[in-house]
N, C-alpha and C. Protein backbone atom coordinates (compact mmCIF):
# COMPACT_ATOMS: atom_id res chain seq x y z
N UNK A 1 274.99 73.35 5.77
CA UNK A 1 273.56 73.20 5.91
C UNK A 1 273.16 73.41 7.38
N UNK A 2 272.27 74.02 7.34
CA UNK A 2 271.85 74.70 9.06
C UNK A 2 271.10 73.55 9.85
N UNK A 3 271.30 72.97 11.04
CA UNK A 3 270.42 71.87 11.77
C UNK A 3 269.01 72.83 11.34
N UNK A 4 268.36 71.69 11.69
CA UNK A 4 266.17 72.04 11.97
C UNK A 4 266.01 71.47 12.78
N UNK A 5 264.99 72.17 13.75
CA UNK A 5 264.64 71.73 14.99
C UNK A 5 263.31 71.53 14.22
N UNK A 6 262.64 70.30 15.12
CA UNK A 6 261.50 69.82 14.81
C UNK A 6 260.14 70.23 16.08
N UNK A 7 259.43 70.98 16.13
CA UNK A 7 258.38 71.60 17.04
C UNK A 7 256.95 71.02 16.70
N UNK A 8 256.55 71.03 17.99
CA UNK A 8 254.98 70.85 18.17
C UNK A 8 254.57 71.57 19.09
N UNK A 9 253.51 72.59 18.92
CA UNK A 9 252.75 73.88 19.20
C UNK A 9 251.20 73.42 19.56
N UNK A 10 250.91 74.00 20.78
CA UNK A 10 249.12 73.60 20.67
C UNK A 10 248.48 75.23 20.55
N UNK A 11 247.37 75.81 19.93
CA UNK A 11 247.06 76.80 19.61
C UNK A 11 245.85 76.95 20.71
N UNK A 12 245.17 77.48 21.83
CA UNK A 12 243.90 77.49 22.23
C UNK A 12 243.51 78.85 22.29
N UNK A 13 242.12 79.26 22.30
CA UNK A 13 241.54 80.04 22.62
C UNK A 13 240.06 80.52 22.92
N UNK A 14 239.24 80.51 24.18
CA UNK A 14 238.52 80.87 24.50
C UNK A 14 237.72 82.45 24.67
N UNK A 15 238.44 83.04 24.13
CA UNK A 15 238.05 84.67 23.90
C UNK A 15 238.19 84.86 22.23
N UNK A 16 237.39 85.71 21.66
CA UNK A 16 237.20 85.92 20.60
C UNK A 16 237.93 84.13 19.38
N UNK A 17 237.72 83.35 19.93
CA UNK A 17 238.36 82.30 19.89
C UNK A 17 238.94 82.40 17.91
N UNK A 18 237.77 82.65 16.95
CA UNK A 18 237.98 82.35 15.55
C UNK A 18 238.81 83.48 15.25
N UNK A 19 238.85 84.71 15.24
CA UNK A 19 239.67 85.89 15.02
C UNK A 19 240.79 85.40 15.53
N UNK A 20 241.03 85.08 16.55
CA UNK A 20 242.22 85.04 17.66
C UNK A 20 243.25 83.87 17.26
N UNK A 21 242.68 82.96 16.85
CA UNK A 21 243.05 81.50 16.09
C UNK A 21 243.85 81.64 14.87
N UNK A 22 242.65 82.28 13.69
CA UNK A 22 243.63 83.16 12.74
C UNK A 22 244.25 83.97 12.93
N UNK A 23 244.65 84.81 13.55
CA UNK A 23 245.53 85.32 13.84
C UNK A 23 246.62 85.01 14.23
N UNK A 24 246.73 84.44 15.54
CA UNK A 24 247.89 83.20 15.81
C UNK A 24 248.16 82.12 14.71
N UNK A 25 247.40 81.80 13.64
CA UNK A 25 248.28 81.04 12.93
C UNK A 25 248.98 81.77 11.62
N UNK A 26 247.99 82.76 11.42
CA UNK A 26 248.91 83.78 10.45
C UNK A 26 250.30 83.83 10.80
N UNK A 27 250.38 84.90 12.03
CA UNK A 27 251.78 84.77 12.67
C UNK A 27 252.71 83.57 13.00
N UNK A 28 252.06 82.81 12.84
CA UNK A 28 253.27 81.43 13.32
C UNK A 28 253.80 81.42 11.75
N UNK A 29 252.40 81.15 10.66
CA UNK A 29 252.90 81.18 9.43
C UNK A 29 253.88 82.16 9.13
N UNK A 30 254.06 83.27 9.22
CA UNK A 30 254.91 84.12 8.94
C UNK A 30 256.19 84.22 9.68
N UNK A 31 256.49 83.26 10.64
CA UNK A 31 257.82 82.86 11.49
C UNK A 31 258.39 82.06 11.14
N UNK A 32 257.79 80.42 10.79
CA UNK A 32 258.24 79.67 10.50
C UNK A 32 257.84 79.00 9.42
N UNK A 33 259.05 78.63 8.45
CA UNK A 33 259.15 78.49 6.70
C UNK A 33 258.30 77.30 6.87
N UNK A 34 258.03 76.80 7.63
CA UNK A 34 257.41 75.40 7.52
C UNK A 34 256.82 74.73 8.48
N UNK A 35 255.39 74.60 8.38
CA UNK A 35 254.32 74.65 9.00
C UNK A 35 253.45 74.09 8.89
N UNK A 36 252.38 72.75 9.42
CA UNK A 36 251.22 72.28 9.15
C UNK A 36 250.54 72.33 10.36
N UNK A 37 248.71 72.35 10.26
CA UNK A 37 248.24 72.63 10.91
C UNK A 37 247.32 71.64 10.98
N UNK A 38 246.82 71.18 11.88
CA UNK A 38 245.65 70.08 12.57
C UNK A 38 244.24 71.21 12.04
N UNK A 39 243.23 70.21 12.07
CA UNK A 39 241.61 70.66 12.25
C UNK A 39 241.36 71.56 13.69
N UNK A 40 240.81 72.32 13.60
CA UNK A 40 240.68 72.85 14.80
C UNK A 40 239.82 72.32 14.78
N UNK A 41 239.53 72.09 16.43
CA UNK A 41 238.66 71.10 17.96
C UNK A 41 237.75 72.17 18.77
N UNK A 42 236.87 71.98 19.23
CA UNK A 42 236.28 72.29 20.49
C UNK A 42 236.00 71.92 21.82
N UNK A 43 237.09 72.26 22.64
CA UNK A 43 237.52 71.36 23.93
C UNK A 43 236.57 72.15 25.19
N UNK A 44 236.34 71.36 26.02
CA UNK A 44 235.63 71.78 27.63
C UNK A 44 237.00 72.60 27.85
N UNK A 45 236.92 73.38 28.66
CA UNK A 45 237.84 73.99 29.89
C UNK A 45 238.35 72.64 30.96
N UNK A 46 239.96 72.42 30.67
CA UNK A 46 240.57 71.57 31.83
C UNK A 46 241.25 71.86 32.67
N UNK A 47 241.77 71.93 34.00
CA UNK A 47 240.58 71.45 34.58
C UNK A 47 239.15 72.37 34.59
N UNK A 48 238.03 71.28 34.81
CA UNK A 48 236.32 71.82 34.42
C UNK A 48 236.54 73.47 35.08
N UNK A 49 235.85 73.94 34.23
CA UNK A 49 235.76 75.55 35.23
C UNK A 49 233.97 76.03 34.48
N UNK A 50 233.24 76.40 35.66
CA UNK A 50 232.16 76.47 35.11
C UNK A 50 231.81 77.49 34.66
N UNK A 51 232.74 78.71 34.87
CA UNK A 51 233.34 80.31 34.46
C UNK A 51 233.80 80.56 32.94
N UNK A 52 234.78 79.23 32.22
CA UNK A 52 235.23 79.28 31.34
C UNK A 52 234.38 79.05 30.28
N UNK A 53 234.49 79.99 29.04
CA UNK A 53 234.29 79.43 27.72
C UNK A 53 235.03 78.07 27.06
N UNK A 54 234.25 77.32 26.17
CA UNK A 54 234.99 76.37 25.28
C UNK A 54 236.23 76.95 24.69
N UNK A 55 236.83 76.14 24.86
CA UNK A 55 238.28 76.10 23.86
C UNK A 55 238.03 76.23 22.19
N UNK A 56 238.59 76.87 21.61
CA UNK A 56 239.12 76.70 20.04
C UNK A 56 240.73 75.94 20.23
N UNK A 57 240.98 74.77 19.73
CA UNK A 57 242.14 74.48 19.46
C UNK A 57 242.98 73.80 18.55
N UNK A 58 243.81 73.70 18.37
CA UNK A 58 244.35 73.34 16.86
C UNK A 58 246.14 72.96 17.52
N UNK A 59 246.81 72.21 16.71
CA UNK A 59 247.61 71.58 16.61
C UNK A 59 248.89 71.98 15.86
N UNK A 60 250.48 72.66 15.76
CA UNK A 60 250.97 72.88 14.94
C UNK A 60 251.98 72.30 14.77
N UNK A 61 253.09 72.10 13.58
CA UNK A 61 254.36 71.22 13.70
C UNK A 61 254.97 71.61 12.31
N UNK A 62 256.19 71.08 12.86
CA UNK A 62 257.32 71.56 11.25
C UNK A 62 258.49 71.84 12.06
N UNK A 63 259.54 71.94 11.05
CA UNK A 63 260.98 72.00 11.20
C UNK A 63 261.13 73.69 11.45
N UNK A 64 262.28 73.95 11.67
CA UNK A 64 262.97 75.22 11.76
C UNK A 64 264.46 75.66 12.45
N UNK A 65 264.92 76.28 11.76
CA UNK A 65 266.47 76.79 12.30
C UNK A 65 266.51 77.24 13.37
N UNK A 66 264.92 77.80 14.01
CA UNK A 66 265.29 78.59 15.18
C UNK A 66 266.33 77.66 16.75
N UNK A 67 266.35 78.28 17.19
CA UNK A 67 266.50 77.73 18.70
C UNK A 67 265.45 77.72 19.66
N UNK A 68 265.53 76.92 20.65
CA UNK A 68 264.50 76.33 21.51
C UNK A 68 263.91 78.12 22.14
N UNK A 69 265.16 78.61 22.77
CA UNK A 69 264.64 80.04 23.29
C UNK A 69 264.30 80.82 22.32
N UNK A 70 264.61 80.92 21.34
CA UNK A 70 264.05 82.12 20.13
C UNK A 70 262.67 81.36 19.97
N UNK A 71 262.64 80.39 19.77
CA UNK A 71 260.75 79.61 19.51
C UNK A 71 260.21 79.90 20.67
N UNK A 72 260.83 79.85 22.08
CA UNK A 72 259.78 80.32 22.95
C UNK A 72 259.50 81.56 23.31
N UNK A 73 260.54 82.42 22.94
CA UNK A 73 260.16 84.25 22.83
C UNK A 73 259.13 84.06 21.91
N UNK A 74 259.42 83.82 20.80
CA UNK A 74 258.63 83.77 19.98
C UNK A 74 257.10 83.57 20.30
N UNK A 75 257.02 82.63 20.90
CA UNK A 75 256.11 82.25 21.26
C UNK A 75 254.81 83.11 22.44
N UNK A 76 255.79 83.93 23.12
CA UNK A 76 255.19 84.30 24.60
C UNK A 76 254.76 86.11 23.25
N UNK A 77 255.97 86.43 23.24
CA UNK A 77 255.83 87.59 22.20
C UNK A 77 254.07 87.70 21.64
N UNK A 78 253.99 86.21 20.57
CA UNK A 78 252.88 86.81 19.99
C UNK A 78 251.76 86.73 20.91
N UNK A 79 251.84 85.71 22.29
CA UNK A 79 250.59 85.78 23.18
C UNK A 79 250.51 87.16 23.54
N UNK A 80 251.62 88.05 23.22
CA UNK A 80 251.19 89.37 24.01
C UNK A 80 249.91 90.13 23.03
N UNK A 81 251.42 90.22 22.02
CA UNK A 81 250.64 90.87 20.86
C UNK A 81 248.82 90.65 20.62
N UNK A 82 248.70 89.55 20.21
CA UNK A 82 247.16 89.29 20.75
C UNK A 82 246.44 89.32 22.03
N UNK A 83 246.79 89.90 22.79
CA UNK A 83 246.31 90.50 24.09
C UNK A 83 246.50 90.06 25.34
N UNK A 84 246.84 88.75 25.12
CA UNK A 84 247.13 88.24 26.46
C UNK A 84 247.88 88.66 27.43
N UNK A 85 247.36 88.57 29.07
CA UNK A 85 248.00 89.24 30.31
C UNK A 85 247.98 88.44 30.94
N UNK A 86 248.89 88.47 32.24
CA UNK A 86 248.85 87.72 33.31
C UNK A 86 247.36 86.98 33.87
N UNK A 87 246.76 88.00 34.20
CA UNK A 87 245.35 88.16 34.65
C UNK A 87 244.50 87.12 34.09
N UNK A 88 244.67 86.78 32.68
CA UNK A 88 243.89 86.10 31.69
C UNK A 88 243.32 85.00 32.69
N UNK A 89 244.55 83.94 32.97
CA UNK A 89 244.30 82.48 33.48
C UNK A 89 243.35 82.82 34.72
N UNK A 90 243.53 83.78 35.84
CA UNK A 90 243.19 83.69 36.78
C UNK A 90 241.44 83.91 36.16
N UNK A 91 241.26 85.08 35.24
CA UNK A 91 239.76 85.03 34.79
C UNK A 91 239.17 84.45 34.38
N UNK A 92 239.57 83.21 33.68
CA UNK A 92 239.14 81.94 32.47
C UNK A 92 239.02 82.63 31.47
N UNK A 93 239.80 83.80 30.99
CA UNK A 93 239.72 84.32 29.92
C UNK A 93 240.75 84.48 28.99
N UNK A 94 240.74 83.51 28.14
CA UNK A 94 242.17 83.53 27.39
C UNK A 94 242.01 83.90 25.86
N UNK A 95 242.54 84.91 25.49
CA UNK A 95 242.94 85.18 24.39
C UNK A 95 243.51 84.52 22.95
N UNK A 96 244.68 83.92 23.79
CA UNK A 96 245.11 82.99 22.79
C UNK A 96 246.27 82.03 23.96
N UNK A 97 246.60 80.57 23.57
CA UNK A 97 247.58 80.38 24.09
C UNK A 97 248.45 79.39 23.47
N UNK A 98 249.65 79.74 23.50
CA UNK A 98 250.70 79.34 22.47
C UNK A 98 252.12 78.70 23.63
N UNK A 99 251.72 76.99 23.52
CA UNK A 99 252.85 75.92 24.29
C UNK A 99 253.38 75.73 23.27
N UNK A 100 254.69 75.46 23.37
CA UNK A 100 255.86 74.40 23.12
C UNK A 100 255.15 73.16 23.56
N UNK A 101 254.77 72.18 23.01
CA UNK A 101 254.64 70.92 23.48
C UNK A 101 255.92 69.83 23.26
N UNK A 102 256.46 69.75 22.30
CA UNK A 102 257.47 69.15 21.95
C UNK A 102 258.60 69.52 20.97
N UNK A 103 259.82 69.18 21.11
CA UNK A 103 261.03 70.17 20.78
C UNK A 103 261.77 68.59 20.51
N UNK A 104 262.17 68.40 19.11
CA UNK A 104 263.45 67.47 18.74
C UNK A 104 262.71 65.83 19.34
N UNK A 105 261.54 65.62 19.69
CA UNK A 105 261.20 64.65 20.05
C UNK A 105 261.03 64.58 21.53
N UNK A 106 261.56 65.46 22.42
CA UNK A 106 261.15 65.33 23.36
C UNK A 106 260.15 66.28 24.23
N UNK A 107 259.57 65.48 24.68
CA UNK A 107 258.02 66.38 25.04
C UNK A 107 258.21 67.02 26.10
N UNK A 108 257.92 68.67 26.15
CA UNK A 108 258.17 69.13 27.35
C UNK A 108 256.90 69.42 28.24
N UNK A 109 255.51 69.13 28.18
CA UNK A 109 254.62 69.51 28.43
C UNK A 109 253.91 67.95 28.73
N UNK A 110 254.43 67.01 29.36
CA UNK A 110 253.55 65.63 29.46
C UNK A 110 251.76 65.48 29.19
N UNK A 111 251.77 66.21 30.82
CA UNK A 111 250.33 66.01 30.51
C UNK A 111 249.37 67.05 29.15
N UNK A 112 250.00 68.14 28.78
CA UNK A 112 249.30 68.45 27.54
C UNK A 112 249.19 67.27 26.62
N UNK A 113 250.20 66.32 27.09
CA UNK A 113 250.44 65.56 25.74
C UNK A 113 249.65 64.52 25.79
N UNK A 114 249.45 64.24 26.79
CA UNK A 114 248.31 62.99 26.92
C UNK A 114 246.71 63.61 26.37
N UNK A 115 246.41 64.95 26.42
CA UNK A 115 245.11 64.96 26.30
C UNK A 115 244.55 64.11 24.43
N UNK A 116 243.35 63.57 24.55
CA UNK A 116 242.66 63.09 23.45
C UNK A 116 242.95 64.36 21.90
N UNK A 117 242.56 65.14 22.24
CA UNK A 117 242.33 66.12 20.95
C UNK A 117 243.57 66.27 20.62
N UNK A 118 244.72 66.77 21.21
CA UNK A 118 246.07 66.53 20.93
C UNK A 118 246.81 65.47 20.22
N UNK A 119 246.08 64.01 20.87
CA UNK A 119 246.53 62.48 20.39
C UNK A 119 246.07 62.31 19.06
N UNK A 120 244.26 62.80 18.92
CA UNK A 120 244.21 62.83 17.75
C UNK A 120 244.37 63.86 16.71
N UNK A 121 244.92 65.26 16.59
CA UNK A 121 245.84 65.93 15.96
C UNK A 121 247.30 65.46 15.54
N UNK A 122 247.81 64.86 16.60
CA UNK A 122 248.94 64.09 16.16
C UNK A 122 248.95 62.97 15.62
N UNK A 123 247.67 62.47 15.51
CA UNK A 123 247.53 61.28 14.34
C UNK A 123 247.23 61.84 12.64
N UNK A 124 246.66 62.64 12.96
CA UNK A 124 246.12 63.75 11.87
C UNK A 124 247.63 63.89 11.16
N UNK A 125 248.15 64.44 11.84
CA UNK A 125 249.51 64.98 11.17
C UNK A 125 250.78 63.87 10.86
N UNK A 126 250.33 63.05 11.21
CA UNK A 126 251.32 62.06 10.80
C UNK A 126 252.15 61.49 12.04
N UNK A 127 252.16 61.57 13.49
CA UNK A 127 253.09 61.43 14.28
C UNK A 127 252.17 60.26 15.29
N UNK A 128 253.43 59.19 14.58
CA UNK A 128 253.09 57.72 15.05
C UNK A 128 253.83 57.63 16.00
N UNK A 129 255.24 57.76 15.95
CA UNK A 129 255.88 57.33 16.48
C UNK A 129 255.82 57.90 17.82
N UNK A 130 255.44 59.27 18.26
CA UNK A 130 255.72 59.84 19.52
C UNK A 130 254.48 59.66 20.06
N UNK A 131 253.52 59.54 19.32
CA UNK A 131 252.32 59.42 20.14
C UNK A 131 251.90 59.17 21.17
N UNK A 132 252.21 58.27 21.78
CA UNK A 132 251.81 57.71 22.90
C UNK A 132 253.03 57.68 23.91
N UNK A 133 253.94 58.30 23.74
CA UNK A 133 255.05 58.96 24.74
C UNK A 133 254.53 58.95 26.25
């Protein structure tokens, strides 16, 4: 029987945000056998940027065989595919953006993890126990 790694994904996007959203979760759906998804949110730009559009964001989690580096190719891969460039952050213009927040229980992204919309996505989805990590 193959280990499963257990992942938590945050989805954002401020450019074409609803296209861009579905899209990124199509593709996650089609990577990994197993998958749930939070309500998507509408977050300010953090830190404030008075340049930036609102956030679209959403929450993802589930098991999988992959490995930590194949989930994060994975990961950077489809930011391309949906358009994202270097350039993006410096413009406040993001396409789509696809973190690793947490891997096997341990959180690699702290302060993503503290934000509110996140805390309550991860209540949404069932995750008591790490919550407040």
């Amino acid at each position: 029987m193959e280990n499963l790694n257990q992942y938590i994904i945050t989805l954002g996007s401020n450019r074409n945000r609803e296209a861009n959203m579905e899209k990124a979760s199509g593709l996650l759906c089609s990577f990994f056998k197993e998958i749930a998804f939070s309500h998507p949110v509408i977050t300010s730009p953090f830190p404030p940027d008075p340049y930036a559009a609102d956030y679209l964001n959403r929450v993802a989690t589930g098991c999988t065989v992959y490995s930590l580096e194949d989930t994060i190719d994975f990961l950077k891969n489809t930011e391309k595919e949906l358009g994202r460039i270097p350039d993006d952050k410096t413009n406040s213009s993001i396409p789509i953006d696809l973190d690793l927040i947490c891997w096997n229980e341990t959180i690699l992204k702290p302060d993503d993890w503290q934000q509110n919309y996140i805390q309550q996505a991860l209540e949404y989805l069932g995750f008591t126990d790490l919550k407040n990590q």
